[in-house]
N, C-alpha and C. Protein backbone atom coordinates (compact mmCIF):
# COMPACT_ATOMS: atom_id res chain seq x y z
N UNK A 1 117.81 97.31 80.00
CA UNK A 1 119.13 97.92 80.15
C UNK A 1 119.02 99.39 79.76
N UNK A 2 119.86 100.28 80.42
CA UNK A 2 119.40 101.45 80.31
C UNK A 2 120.34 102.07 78.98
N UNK A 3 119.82 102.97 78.30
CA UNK A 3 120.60 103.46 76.86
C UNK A 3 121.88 104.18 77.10
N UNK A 4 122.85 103.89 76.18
CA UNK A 4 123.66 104.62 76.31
C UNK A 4 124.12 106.09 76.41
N UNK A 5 125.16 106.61 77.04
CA UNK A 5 124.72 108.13 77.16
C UNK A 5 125.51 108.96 76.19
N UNK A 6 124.73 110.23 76.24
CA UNK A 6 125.75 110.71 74.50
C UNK A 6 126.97 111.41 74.74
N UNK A 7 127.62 111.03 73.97
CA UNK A 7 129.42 111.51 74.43
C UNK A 7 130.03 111.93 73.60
N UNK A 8 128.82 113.15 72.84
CA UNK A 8 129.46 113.83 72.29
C UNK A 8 130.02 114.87 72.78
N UNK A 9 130.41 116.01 72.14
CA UNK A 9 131.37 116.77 73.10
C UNK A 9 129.98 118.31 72.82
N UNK A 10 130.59 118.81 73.90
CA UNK A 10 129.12 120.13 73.97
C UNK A 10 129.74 121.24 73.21
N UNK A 11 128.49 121.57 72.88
CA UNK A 11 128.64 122.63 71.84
C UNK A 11 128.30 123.93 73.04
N UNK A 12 129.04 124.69 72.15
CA UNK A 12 129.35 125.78 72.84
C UNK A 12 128.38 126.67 72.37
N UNK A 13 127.77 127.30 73.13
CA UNK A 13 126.82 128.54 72.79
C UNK A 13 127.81 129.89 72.15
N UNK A 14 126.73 129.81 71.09
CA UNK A 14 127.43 131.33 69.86
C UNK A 14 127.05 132.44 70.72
N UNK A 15 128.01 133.38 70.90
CA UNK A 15 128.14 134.42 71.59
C UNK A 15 128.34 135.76 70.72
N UNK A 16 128.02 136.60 70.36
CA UNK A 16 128.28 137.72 69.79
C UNK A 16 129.82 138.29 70.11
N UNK A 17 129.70 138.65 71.53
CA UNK A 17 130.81 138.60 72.43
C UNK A 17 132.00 137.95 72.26
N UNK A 18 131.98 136.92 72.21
CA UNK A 18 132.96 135.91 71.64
C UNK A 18 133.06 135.36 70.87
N UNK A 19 134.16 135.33 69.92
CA UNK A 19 134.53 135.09 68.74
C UNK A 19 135.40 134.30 68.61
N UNK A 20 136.54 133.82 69.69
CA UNK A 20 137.60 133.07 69.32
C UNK A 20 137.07 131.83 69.71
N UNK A 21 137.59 130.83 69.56
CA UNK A 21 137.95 129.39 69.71
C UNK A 21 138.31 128.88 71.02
N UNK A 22 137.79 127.59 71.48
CA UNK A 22 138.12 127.06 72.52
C UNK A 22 139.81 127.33 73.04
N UNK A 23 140.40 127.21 73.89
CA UNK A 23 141.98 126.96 74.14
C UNK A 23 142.02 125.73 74.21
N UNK A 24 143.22 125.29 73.77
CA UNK A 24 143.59 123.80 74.05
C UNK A 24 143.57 123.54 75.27
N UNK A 25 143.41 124.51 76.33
CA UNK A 25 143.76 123.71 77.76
C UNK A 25 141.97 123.21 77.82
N UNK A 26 141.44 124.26 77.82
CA UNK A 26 140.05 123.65 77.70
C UNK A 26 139.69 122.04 76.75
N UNK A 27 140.16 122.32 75.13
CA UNK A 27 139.58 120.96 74.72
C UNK A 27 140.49 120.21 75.55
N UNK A 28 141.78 119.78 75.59
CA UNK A 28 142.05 118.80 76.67
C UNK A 28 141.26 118.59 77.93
N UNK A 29 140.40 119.20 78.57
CA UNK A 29 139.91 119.40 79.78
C UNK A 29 138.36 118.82 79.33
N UNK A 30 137.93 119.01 78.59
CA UNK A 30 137.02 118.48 77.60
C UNK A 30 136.87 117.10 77.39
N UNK A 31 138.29 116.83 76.60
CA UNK A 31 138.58 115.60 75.99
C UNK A 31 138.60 114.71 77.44
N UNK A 32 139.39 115.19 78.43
CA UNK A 32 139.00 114.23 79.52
C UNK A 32 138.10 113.96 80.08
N UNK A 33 137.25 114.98 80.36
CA UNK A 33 135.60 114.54 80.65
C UNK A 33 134.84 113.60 80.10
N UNK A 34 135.16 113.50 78.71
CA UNK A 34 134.31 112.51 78.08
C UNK A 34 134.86 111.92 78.17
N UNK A 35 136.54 111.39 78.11
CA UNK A 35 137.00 109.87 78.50
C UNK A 35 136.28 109.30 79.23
N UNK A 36 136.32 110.22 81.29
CA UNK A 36 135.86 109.83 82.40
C UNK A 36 134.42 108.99 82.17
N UNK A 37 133.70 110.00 81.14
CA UNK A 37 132.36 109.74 81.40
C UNK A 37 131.82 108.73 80.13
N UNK A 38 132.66 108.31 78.96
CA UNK A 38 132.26 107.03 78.90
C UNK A 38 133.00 106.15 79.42
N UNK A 39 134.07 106.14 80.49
CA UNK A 39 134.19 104.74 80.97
C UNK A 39 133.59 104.62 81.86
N UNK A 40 133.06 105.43 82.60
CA UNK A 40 131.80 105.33 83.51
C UNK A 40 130.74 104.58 83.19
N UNK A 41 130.34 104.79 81.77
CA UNK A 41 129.19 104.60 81.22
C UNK A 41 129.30 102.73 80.88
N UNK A 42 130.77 102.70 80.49
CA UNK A 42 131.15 101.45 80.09
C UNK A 42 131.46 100.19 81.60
N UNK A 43 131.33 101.16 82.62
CA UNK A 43 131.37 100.48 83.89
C UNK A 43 129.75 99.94 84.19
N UNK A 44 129.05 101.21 83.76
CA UNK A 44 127.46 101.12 84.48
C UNK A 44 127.27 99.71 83.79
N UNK A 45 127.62 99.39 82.25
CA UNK A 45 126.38 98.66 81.28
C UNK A 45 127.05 97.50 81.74
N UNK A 46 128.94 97.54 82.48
CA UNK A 46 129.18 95.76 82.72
C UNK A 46 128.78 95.46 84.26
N UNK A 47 128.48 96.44 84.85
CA UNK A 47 127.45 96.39 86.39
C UNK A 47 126.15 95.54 86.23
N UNK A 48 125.34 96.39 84.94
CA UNK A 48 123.97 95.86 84.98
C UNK A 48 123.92 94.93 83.95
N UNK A 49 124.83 94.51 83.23
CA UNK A 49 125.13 93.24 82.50
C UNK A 49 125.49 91.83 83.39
N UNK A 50 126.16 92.06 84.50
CA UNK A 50 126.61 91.29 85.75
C UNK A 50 125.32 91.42 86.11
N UNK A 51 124.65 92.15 86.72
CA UNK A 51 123.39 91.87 87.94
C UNK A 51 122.35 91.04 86.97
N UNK A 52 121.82 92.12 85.65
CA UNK A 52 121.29 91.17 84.64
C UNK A 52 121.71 89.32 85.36
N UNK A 53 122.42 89.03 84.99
CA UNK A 53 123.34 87.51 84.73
C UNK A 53 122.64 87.05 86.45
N UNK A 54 123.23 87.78 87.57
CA UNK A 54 122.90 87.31 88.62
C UNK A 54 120.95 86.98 88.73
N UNK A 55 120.74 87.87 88.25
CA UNK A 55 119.24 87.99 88.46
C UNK A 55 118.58 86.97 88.00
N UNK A 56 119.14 86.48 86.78
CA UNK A 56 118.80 85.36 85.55
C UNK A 56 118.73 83.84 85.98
N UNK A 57 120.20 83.59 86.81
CA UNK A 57 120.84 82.78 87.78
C UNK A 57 119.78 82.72 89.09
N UNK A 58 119.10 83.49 89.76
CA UNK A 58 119.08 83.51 90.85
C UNK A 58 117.45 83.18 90.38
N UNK A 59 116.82 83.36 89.18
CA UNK A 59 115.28 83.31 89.06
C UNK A 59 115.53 81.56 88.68
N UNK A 60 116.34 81.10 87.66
CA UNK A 60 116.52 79.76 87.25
C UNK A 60 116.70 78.97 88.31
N UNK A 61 117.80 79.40 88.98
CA UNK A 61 117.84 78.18 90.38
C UNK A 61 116.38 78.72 90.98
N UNK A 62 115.61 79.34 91.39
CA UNK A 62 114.72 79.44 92.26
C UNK A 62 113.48 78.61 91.54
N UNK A 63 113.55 78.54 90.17
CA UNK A 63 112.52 77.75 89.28
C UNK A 63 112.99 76.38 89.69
N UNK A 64 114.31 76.14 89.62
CA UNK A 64 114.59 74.19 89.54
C UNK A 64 114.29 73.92 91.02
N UNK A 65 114.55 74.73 92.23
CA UNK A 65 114.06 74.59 93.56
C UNK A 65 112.59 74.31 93.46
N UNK A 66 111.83 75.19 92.81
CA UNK A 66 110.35 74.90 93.19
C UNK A 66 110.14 73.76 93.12
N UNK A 67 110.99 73.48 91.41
CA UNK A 67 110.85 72.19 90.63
C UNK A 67 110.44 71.13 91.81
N UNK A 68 111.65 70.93 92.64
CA UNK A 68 112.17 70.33 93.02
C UNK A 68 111.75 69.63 94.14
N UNK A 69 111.23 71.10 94.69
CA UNK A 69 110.19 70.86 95.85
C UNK A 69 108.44 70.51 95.99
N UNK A 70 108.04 70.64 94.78
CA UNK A 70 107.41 69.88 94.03
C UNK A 70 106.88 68.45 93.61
N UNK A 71 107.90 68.36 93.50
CA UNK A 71 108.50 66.55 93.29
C UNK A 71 108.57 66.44 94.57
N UNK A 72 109.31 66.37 95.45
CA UNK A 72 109.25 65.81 96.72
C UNK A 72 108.23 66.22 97.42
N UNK A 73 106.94 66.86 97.20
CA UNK A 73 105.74 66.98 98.22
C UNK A 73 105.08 65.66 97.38
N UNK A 74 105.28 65.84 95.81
CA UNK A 74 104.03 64.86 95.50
C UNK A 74 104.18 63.61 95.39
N UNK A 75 106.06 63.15 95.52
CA UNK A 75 106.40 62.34 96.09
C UNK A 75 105.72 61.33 97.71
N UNK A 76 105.89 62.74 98.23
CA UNK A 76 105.52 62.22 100.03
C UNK A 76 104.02 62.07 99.99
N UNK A 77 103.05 62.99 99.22
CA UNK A 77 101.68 62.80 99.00
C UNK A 77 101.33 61.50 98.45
N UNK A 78 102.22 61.25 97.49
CA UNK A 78 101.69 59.36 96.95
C UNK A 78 102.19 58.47 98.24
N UNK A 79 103.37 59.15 98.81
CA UNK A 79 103.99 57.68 99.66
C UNK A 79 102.41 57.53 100.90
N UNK A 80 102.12 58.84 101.50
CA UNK A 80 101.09 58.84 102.43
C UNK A 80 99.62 58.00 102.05
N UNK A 81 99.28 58.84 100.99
CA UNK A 81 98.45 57.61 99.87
C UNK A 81 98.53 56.59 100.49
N UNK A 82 99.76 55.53 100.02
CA UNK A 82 100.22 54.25 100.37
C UNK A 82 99.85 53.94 101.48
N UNK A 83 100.59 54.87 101.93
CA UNK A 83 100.64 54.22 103.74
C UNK A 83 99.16 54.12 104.30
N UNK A 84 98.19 54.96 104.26
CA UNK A 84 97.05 55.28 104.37
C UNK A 84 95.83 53.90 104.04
N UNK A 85 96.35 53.71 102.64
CA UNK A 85 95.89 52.38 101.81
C UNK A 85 96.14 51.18 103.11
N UNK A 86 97.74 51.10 102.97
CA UNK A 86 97.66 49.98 103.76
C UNK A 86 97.34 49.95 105.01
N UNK A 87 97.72 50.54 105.45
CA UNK A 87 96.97 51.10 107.21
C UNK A 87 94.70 50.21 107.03
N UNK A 88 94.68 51.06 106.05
CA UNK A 88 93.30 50.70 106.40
C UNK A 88 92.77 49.28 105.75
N UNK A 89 93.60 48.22 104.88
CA UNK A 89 93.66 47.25 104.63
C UNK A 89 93.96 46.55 106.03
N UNK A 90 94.83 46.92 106.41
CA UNK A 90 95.74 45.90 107.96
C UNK A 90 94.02 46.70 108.61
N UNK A 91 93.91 47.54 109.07
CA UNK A 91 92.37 47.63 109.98
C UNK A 91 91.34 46.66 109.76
N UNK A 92 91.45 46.74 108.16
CA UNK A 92 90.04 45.58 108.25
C UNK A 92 90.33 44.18 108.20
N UNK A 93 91.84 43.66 107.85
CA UNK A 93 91.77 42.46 108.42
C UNK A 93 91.86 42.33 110.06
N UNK A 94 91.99 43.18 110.50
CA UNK A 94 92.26 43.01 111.71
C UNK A 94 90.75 42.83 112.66
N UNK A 95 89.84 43.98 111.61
CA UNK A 95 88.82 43.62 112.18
C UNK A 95 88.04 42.60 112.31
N UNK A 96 87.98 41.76 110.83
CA UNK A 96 87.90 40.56 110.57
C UNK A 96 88.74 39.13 111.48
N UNK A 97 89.58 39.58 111.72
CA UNK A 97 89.91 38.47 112.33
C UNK A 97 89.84 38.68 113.89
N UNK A 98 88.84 40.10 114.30
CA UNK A 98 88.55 39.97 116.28
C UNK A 98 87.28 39.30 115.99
N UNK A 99 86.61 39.84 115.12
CA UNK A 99 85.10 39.43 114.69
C UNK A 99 85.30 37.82 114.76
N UNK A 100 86.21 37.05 113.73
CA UNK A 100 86.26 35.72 113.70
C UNK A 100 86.51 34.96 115.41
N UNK A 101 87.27 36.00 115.56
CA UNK A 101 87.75 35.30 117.13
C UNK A 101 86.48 35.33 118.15
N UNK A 102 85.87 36.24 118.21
CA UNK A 102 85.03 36.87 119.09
C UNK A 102 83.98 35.48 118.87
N UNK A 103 83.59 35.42 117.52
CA UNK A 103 82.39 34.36 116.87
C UNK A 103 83.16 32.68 117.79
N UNK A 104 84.50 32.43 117.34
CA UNK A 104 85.13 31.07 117.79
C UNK A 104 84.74 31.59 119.47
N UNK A 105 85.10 32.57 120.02
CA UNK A 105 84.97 32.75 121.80
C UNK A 105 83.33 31.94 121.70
N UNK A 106 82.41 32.31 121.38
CA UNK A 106 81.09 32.20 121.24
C UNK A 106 80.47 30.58 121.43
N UNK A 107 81.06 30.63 120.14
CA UNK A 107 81.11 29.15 119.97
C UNK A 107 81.72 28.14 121.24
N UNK A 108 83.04 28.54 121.69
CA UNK A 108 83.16 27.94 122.73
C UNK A 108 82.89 28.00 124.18
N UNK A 109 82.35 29.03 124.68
CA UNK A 109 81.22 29.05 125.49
C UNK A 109 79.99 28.49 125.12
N UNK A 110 79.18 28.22 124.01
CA UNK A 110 78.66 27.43 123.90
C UNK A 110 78.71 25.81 124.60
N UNK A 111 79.74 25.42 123.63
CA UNK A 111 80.53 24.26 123.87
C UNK A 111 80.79 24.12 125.45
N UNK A 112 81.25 24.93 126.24
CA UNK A 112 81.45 24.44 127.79
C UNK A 112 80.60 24.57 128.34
N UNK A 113 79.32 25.55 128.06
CA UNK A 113 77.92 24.85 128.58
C UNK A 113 77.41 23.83 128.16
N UNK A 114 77.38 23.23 127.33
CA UNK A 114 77.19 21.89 126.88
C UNK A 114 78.00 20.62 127.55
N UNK A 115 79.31 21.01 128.10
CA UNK A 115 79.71 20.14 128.69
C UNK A 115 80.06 20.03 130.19
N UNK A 116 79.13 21.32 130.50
CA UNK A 116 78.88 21.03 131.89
C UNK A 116 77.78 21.04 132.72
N UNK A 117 76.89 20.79 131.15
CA UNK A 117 75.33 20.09 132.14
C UNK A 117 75.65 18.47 131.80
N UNK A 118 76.36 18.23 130.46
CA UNK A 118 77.05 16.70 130.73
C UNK A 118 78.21 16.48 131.94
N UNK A 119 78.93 17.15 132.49
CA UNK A 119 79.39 16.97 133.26
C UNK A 119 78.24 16.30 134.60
N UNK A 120 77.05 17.84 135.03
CA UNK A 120 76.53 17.55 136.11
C UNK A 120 75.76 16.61 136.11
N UNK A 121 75.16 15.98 134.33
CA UNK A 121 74.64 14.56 134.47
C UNK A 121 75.28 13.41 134.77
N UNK A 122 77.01 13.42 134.49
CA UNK A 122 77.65 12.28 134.37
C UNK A 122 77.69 12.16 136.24
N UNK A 123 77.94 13.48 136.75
CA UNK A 123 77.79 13.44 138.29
C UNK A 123 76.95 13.05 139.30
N UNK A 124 75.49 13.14 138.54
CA UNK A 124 74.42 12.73 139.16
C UNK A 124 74.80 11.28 139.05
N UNK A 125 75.06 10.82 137.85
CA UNK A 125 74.70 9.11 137.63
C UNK A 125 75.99 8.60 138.85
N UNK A 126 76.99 9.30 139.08
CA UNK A 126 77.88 8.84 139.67
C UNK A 126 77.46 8.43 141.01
N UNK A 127 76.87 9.81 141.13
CA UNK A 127 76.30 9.65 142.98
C UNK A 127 75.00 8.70 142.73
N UNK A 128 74.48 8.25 142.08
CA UNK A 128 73.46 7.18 141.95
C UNK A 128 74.06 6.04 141.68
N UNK A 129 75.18 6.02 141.73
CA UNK A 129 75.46 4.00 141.61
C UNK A 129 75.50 3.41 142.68
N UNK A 130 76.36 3.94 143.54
CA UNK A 130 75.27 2.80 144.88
C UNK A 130 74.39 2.70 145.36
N UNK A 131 73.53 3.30 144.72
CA UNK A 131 72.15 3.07 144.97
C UNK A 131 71.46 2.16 144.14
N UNK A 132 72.21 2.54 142.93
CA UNK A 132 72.08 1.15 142.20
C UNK A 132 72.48 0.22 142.27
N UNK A 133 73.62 -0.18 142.50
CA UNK A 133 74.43 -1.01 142.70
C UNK A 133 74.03 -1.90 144.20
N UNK A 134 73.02 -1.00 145.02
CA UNK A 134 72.80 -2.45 146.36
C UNK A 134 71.43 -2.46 145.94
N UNK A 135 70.59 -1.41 144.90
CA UNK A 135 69.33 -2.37 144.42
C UNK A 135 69.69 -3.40 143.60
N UNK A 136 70.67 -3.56 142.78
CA UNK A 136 70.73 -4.59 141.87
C UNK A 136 71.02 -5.76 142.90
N UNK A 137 71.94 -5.54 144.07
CA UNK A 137 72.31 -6.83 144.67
C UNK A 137 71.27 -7.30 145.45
N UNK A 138 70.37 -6.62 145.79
CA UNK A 138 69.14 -6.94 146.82
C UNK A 138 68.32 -7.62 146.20
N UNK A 139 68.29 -7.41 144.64
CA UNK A 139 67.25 -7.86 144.19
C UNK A 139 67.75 -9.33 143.30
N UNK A 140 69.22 -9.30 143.58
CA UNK A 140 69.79 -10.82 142.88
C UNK A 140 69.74 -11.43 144.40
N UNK A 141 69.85 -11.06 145.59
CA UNK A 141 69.88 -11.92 146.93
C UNK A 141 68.49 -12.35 146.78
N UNK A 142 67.27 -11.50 146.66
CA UNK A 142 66.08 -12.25 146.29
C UNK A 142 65.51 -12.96 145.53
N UNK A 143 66.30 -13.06 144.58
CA UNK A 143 66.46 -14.08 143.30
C UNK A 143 66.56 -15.55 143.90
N UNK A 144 67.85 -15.34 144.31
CA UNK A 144 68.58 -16.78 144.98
C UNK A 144 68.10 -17.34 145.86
N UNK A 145 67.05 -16.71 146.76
CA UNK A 145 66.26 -17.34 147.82
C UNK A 145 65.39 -18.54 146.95
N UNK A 146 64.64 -17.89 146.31
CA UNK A 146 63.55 -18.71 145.12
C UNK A 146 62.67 -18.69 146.29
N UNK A 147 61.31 -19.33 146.23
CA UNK A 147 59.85 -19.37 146.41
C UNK A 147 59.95 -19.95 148.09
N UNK A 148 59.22 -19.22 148.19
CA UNK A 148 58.88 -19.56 149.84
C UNK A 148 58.21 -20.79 150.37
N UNK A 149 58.76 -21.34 151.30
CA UNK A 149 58.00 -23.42 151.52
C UNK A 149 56.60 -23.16 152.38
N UNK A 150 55.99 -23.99 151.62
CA UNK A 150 54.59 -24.20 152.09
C UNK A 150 53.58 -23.37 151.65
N UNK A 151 54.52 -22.63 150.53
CA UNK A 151 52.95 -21.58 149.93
C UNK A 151 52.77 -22.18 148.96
N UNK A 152 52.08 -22.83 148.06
CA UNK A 152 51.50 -23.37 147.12
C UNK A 152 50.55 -23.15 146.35
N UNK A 153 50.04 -22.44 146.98
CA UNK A 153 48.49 -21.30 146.48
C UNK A 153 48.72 -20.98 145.11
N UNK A 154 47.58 -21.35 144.35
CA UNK A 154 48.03 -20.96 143.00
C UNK A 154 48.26 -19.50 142.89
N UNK A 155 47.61 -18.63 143.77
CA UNK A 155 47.40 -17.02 144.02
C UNK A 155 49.22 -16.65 143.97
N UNK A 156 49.58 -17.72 144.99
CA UNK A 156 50.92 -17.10 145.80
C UNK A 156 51.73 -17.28 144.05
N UNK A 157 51.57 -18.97 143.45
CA UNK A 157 52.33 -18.97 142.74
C UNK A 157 52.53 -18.23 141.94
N UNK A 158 50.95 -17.36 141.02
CA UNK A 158 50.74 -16.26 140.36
C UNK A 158 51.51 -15.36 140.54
N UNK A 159 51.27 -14.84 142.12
CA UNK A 159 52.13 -13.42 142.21
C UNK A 159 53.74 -13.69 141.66
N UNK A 160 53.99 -15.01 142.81
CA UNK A 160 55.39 -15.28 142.58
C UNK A 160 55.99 -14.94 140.52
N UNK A 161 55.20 -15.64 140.64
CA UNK A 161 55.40 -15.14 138.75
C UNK A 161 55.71 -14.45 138.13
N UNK A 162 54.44 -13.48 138.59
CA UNK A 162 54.48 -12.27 137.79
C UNK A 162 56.16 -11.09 138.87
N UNK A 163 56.43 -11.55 140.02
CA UNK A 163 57.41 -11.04 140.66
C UNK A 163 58.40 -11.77 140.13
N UNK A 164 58.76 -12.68 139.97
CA UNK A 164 60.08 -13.28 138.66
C UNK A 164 60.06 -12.44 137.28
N UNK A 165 58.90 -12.12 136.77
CA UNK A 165 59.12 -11.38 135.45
C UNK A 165 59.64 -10.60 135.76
N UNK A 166 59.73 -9.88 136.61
CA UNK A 166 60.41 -8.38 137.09
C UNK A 166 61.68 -8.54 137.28
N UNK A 167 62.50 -9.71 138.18
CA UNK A 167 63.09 -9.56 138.67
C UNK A 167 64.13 -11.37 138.02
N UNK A 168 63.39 -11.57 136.90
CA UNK A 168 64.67 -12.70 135.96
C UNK A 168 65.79 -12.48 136.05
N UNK A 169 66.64 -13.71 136.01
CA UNK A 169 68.33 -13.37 135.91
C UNK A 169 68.53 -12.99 134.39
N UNK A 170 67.72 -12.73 133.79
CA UNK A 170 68.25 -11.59 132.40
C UNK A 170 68.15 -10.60 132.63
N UNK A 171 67.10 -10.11 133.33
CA UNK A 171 66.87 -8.71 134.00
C UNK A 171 67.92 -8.55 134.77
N UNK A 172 68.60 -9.18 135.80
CA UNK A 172 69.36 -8.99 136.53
C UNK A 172 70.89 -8.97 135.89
N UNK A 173 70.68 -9.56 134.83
CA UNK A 173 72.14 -9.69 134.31
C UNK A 173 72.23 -8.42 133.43
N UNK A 174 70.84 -7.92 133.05
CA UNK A 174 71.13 -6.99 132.20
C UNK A 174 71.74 -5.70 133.40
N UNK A 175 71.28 -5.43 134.41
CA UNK A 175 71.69 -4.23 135.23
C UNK A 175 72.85 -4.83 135.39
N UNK A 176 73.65 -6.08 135.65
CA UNK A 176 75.32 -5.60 135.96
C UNK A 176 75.99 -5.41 134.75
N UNK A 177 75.40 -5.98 133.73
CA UNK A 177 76.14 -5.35 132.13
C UNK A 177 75.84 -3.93 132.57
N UNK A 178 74.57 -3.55 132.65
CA UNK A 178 75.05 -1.96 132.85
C UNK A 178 76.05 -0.65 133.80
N UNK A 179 75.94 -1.80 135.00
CA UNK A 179 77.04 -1.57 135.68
C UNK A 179 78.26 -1.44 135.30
N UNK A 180 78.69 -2.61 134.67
CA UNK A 180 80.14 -2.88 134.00
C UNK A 180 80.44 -1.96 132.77
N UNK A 181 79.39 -1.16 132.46
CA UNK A 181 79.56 -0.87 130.76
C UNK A 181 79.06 0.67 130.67
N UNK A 182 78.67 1.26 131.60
CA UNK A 182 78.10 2.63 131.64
C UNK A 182 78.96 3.26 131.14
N UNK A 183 80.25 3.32 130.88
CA UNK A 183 81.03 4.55 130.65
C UNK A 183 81.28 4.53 129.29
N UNK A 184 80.69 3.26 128.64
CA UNK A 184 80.30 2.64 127.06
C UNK A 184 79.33 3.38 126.21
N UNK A 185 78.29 3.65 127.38
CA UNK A 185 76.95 4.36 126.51
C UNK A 185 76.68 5.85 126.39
N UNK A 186 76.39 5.69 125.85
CA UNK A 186 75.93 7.74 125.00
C UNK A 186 74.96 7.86 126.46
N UNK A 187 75.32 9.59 126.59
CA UNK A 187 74.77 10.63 127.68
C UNK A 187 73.58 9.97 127.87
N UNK A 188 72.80 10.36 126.92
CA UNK A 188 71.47 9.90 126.63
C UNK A 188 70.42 9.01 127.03
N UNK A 189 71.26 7.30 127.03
CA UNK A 189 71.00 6.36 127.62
C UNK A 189 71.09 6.49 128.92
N UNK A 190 72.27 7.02 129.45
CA UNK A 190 72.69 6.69 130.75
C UNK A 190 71.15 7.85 131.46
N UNK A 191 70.94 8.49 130.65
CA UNK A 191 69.76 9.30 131.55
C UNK A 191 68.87 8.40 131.97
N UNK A 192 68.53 8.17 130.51
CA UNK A 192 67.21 7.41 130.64
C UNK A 192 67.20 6.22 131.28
N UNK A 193 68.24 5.80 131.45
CA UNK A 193 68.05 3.94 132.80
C UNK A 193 68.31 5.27 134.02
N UNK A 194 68.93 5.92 134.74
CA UNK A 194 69.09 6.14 135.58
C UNK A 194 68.07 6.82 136.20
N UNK A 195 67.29 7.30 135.64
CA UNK A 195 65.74 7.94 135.86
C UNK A 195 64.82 6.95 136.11
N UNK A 196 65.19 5.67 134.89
CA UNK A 196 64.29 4.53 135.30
C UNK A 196 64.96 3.77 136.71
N UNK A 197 65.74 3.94 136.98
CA UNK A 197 65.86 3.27 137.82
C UNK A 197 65.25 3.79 139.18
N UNK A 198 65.25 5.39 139.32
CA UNK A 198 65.46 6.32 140.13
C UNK A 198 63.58 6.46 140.73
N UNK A 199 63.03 6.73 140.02
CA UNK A 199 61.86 6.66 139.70
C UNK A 199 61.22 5.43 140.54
C-alpha cells in the first residue's frame, strides 16, 4: 500500500523582500487545498484497500478452483484406472473362453471324424448283408439236402465230413444269430465277421 501523503501546509520561503504574513484569503485558499488533497488521499487508500480485497478474493477463489480441478482430474484418473483394469480382466476372460471354445470345436471335429468312418463301416456292412444273407441261406439249403445216394466211398464220406464241419447247423445258426443281432455288437466285431465273411 502506498504511504501516506504529507498534509502539511507549505512553508513559505523567507524573503528579505517580504515581511508580512500570509492574507487570510490565501490561508483559506490553503486550508482548502489540503482538505481537497487529503480526501483524495483518503479516497486513493479506500480504492487500493477495495482492489487489495478484490485481488485477495480473486487469488483464493482461483486457489479453491485449482483445488478443485485437481480433485476431479485425479478423480477421472482413478475412475480410468478402473475402467482400464476391468476392460483388460473382461479381455482375458474372454480370451480364455475363445481358446476353451476353439479347443471344444477341436475336439468335436475330432469326434465327427470318428463317426464317420463308423458311419462308412456301418454302411459297408449294410451293403454286405445280402450277400450275406443268400450265403447263409445257400449254405442252410445245402445243409438240408444231406449226403448224396450211392456215394459211400469212405473218401466221399471223409470229404462229406470234413464239409459238415464247415457248414453244421451251429455254424449255421450261429450266422442267423448274427443276422438277427448285428445292431447288438460293438463296431469292432461287426468288422471282423464281415471281412470274414467277405474274404
Amino acid at each position: 500500500m502506498a504511504g501516506r501523503v504529507n498534509t502539511s501546509p507549505p512553508v513559505v520561503p523567507y524573503s528579505s523582500c517580504d515581511m508580512s504574513s500570509p492574507s487570510p484569503v490565501q490561508i483559506r485558499e490553503a486550508n482548502a487545498h489540503l482538505v481537497a488533497v487529503h480526501r483524495r488521499v483518503a479516497e486513493l487508500e479506500q480504492w487500493l484497500e477495495a482492489a487489495d480485497n478484490t485481488v485477495r478474493e480473486q487469488a483464493e477463489s482461483l486457489i479453491r478452483k485449482d483445488e478443485q480441478l485437481r480433485a476431479a482430474t485425479q478423480e477421472i484418473a482413478e475412475a480410468k484406472d478402473k475402467e482400464i483394469h476391468y476392460l483388460h480382466e473382461k479381455l482375458c476372460k474372454s480370451e480364455e473362453t475363445i481358446q476353451r471354445f476353439q479347443n471344444m470345436g477341436k475336439e468335436k471335429d475330432a469326434m465327427i471324424g470318428q463317426l464317420q468312418h463308423r458311419c462308412q463301416l456301418l454302411d459297408n456292412i449294410c451293403k454286405s448283408r445280402p450277400l450275406l444273407d443268400s450265403m447263409l441261406s445257400h449254405m442252410a439249403e445245402a445243409e438240408r439236402l444231406g449226403p448224396v445216394v450211392g456215394m459211400g466211398e469212405p473218401t466221399a464220406n471223409t470229404s462229406l465230413t470234413d464239409g459238415e464241419s464247415n457248414c453244421s447247423p451251429n455254424r449255421i445258426s450261429n450266422h442267423k444269430d448274427f443276422s438277427l443281432s448285428e445292431d447288438d455288437m460293438d463296431d469292432q466285431e461287426l468288422d471282423e465277421i464281415v471281412f470274414g465273411t467277405t474274404v
